[in-house]
C-alpha atoms as a PDB file:
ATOM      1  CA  UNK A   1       0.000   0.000   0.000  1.00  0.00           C
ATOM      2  CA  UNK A   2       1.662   3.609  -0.923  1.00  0.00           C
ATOM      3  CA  UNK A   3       0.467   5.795   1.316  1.00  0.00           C
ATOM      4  CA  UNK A   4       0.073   9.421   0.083  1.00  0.00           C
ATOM      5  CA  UNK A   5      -0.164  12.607   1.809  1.00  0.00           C
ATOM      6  CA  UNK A   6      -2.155  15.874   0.414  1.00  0.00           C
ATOM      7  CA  UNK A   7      -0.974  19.161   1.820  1.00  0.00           C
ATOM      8  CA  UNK A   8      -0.488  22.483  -0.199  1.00  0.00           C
ATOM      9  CA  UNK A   9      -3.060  25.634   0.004  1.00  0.00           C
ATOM     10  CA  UNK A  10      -5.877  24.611  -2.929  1.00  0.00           C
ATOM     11  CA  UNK A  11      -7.966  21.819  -4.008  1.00  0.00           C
ATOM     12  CA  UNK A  12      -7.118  19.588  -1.014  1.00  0.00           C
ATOM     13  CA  UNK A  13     -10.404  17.615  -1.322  1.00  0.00           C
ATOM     14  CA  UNK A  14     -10.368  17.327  -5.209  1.00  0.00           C
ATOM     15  CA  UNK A  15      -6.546  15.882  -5.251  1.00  0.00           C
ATOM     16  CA  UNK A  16      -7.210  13.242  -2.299  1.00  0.00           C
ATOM     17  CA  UNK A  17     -10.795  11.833  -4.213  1.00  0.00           C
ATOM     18  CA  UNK A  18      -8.931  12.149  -7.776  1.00  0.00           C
ATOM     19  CA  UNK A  19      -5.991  10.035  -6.045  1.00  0.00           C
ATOM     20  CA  UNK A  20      -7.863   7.355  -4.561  1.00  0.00           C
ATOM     21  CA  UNK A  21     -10.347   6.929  -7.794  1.00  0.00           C
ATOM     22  CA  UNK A  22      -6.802   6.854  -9.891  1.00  0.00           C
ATOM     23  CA  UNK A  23      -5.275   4.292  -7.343  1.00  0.00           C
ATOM     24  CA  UNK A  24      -8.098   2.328  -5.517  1.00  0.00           C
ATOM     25  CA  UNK A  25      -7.040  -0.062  -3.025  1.00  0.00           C
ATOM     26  CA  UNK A  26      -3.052   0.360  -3.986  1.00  0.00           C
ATOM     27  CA  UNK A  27      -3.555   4.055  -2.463  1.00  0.00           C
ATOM     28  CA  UNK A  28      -4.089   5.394   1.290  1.00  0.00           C
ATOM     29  CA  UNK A  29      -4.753   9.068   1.210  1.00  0.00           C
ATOM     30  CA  UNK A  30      -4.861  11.052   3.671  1.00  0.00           C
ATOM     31  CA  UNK A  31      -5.182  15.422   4.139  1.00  0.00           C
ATOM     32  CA  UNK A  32      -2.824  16.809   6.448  1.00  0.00           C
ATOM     33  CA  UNK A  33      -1.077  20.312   6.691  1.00  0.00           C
ATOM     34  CA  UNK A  34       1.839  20.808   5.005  1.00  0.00           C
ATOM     35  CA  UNK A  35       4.370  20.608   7.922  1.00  0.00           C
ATOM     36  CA  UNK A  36       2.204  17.827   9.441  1.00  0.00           C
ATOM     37  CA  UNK A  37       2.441  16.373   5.804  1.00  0.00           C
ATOM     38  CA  UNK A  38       6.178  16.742   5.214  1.00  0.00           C
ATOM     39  CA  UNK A  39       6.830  15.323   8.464  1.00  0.00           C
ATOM     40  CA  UNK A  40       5.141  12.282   7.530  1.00  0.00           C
ATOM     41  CA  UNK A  41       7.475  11.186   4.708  1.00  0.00           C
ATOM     42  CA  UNK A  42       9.889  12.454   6.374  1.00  0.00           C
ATOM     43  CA  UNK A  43       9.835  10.073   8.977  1.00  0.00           C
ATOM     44  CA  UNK A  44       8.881   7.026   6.912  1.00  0.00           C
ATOM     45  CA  UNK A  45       4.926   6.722   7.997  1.00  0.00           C
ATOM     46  CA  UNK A  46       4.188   7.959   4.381  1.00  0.00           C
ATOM     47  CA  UNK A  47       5.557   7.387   1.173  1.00  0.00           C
ATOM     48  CA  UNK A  48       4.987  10.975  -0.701  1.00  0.00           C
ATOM     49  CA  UNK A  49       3.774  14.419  -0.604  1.00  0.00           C
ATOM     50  CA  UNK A  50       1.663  16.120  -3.080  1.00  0.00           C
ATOM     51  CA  UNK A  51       0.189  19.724  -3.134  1.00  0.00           C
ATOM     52  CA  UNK A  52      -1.187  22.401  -5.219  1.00  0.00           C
ATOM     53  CA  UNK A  53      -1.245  25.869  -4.642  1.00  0.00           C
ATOM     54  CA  UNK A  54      -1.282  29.280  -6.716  1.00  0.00           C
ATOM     55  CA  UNK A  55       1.987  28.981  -7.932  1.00  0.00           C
ATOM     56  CA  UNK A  56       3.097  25.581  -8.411  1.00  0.00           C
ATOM     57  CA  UNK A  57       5.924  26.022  -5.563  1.00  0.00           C
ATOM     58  CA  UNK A  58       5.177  28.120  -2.556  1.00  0.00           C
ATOM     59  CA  UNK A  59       2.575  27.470  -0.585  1.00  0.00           C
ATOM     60  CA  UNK A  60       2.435  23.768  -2.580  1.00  0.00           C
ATOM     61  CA  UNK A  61       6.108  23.124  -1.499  1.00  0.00           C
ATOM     62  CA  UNK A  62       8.049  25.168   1.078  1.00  0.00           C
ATOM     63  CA  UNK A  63       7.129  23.021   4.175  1.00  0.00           C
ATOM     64  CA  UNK A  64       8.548  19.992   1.991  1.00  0.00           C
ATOM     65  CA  UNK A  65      11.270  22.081   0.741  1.00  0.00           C
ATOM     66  CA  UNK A  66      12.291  22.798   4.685  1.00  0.00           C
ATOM     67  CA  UNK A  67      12.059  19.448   5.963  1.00  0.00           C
ATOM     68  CA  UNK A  68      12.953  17.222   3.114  1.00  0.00           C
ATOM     69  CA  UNK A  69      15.239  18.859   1.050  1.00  0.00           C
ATOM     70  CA  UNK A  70      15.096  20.406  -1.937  1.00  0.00           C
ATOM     71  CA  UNK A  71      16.573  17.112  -3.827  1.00  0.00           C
ATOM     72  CA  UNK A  72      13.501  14.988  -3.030  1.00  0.00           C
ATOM     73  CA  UNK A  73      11.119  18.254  -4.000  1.00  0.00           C
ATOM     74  CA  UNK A  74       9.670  19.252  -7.309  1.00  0.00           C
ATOM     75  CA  UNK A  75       7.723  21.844  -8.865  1.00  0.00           C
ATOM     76  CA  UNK A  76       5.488  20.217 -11.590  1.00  0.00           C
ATOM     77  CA  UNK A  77       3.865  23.036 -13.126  1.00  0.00           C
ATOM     78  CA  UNK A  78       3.592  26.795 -12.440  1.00  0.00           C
ATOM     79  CA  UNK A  79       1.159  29.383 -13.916  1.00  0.00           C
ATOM     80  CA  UNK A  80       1.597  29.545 -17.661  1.00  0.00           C
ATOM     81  CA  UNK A  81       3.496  26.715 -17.557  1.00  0.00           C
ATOM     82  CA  UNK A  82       1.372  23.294 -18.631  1.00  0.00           C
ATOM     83  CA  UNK A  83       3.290  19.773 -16.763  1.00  0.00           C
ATOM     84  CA  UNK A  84       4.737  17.836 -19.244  1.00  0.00           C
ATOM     85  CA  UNK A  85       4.429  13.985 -18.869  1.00  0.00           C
ATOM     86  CA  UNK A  86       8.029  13.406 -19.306  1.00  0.00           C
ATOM     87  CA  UNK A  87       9.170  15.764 -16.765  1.00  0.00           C
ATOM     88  CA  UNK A  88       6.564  13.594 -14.296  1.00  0.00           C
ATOM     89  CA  UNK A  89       8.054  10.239 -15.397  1.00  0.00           C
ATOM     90  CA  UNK A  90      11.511  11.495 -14.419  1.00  0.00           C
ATOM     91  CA  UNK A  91      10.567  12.701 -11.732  1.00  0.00           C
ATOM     92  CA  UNK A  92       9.635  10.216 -10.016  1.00  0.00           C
ATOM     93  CA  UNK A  93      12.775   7.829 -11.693  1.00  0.00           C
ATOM     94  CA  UNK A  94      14.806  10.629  -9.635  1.00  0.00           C
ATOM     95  CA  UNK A  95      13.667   9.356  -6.543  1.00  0.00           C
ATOM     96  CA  UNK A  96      10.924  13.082  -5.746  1.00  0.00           C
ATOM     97  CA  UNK A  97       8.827  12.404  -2.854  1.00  0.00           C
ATOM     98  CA  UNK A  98       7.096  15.308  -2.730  1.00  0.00           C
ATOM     99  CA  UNK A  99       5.328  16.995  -5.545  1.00  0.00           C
ATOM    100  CA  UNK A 100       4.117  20.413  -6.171  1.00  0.00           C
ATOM    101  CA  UNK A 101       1.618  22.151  -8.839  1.00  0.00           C
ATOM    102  CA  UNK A 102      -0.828  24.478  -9.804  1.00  0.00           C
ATOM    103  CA  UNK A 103      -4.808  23.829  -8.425  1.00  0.00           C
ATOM    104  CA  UNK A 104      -5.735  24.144 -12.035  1.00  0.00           C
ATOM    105  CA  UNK A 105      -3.144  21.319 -12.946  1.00  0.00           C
ATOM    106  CA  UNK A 106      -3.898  18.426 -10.942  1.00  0.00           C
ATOM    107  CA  UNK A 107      -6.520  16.794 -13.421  1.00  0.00           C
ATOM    108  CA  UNK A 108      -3.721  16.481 -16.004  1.00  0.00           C
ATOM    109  CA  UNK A 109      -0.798  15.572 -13.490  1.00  0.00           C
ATOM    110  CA  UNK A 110      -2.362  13.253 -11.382  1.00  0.00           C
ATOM    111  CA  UNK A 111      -3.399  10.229 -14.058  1.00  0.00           C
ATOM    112  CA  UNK A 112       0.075  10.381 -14.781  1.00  0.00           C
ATOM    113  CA  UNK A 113       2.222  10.665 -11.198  1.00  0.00           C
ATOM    114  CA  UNK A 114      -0.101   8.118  -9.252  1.00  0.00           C
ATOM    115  CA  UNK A 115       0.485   5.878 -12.632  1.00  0.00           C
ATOM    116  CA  UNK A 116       4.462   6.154 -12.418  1.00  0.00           C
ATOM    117  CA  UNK A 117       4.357   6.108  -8.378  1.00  0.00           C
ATOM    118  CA  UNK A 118       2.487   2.333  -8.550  1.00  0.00           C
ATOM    119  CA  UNK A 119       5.350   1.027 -11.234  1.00  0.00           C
ATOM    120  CA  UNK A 120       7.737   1.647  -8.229  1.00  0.00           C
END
């Protein structure tokens, strides 16, 4: 079971329901705020970090930033910039455990990070 936690700023609710219905009983989701959510992967009782906020890396990513490193962070999209699945794919193969993006993003980054998180 991966377990998943959802912190960032925006669209808590939507990204925890899209990531169960994209990875069923493989998935345990659970909200949290972001330093309560960092904290969690950082000490092992969950496997990775996702949020969303305005701009892709602030409010989405500095708790993560501060208490997991930069190397395990990434920013998946920003305003005006649309994710790319290949930048996803890698990061993930990179080893990222926590994930950052836009609220208006996580419909087309989500299919595609749960996806390559299950191959691992």
């Amino acid at each position: 079971m991966t377990k998943i936690v959802v912190g960032g700023q925006v669209e808590k609710q939507e990204i925890a329901k899209l990531i169960k219905e994209i990875g069923g009983n493989e998935v345990e989701v659970d909200i949290k705020s972001d330093i309560q959510a960092a904290n969690l992967v950082k000490t092992g009782k969950a496997d990775y970090y996702v949020g969303a906020c305005h701009t892709g890396g602030g409010g989405a990513l500095s708790m993560a930033i501060a208490l997991l490193t930069r190397d395990k962070c990434v920013t998946l999209s920003m305003p005006g910039r649309v994710p790319k699945e290949s930048e996803i794919i890698k990061a993930v193969e990179e080893g990222k455990v926590a994930f950052g993006f836009t609220g208006d993003h996580y419909k087309v980054i989500l299919p595609i990070l749960i996806r390559e998180i299950l191959k691992k």
